[in-house]
Protein backbone atom coordinates (compact mmCIF):
# COMPACT_ATOMS: atom_id res chain seq x y z
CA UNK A 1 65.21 52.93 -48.72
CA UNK A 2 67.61 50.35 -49.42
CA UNK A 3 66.70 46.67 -49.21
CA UNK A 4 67.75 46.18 -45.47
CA UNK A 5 65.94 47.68 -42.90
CA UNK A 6 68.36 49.45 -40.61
CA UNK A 7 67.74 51.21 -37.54
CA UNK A 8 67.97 55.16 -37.87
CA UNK A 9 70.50 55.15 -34.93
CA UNK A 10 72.81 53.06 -36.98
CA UNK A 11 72.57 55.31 -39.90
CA UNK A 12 73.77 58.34 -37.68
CA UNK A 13 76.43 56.71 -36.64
CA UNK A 14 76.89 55.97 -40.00
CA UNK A 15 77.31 59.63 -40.68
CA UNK A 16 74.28 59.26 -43.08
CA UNK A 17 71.12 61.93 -43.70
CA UNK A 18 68.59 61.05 -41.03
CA UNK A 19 66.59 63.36 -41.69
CA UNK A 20 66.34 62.23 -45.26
CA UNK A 21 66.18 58.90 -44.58
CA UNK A 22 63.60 59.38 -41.63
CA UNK A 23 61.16 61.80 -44.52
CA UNK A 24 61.13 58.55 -46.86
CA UNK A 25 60.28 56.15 -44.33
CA UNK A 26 57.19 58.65 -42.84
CA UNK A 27 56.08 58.79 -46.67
CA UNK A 28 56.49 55.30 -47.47
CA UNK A 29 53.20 53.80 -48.13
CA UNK A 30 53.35 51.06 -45.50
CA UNK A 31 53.77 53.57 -43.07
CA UNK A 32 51.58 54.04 -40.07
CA UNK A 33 52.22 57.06 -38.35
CA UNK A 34 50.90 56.85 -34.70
CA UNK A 35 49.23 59.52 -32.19
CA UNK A 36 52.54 58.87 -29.87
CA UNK A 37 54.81 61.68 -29.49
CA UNK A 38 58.60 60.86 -28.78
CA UNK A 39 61.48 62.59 -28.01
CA UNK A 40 64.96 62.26 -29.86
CA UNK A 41 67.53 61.31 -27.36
CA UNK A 42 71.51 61.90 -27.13
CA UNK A 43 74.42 60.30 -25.05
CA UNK A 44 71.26 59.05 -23.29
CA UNK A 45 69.44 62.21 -22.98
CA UNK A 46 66.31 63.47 -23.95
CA UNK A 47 66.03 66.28 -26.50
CA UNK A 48 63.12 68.11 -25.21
CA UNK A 49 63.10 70.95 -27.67
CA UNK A 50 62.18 68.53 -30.71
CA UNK A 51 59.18 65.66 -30.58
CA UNK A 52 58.17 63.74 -33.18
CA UNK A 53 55.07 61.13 -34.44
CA UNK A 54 56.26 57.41 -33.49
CA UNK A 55 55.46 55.44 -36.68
CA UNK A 56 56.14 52.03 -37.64
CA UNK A 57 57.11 50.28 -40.96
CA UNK A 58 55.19 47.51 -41.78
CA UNK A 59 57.68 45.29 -43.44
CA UNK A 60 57.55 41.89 -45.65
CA UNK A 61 59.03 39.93 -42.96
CA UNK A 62 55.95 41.37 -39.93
CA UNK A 63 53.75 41.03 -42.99
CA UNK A 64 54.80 37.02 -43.50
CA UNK A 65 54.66 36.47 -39.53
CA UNK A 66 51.44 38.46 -39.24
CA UNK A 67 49.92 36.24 -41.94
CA UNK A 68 51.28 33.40 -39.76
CA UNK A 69 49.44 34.36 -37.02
CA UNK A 70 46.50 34.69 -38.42
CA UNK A 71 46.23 31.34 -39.96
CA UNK A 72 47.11 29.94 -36.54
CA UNK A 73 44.35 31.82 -34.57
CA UNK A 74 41.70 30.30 -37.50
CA UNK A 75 43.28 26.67 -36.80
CA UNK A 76 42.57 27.17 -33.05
CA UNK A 77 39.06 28.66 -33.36
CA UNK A 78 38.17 26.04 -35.42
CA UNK A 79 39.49 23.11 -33.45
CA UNK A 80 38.13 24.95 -30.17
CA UNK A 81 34.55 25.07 -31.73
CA UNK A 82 32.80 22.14 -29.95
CA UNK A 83 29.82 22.48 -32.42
CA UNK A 84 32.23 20.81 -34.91
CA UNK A 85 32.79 18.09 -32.55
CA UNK A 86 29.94 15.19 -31.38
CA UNK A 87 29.83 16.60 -27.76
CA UNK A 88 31.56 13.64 -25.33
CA UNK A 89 34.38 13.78 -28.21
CA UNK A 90 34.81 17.19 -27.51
CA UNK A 91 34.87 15.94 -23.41
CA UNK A 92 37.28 13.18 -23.76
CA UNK A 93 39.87 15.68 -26.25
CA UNK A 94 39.54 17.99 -23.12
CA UNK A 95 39.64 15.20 -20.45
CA UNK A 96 42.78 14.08 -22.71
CA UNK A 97 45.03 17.37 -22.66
CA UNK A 98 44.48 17.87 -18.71
């Protein structure tokens, strides 16, 4: 896999090997290869004779933003915790953002 993600539609019309390409991302290990079933589709149609596992590549990037997100959820649990506030502070911040 090259260093830029591109979508496997793009690579068709690129006249590339999908099916190779599509082998190293299932085997990559950042992989997560779901219970979903989809169906390949062309000129807008489904292919019904082939089906295959949805799976998603967890890339740096939704790695960086998941870490992100994280650190933000901690930040608001911890400033929503009115144990670590005396208790009419806590009131007042409420009273304050209403």
């Amino acid at each position: 896999m090259s260093n830029k993600y591109e979508k496997l539609i793009k690579l068709y019309y690129k006249k590339k090997n999908i099916d190779k390409e599509h082998i190293k991302r299932i085997e990559n290990p950042a992989t997560l290869i779901t219970e979903l079933k989809i169906n390949p589709m062309k000129k807008g149609n489904k292919i019904l004779d082939k089906e295959y596992s949805l799976f998603y590549v967890n890339l740096l990037e939704l790695s960086l933003l998941q870490e992100k997100i994280m650190e933000n959820s901690k930040k608001i649990i911890s400033l929503s915790n009115p144990n670590k506030f005396p208790q009419m502070s806590y009131i007042k911040l409420i009273r304050l953002r209403e």
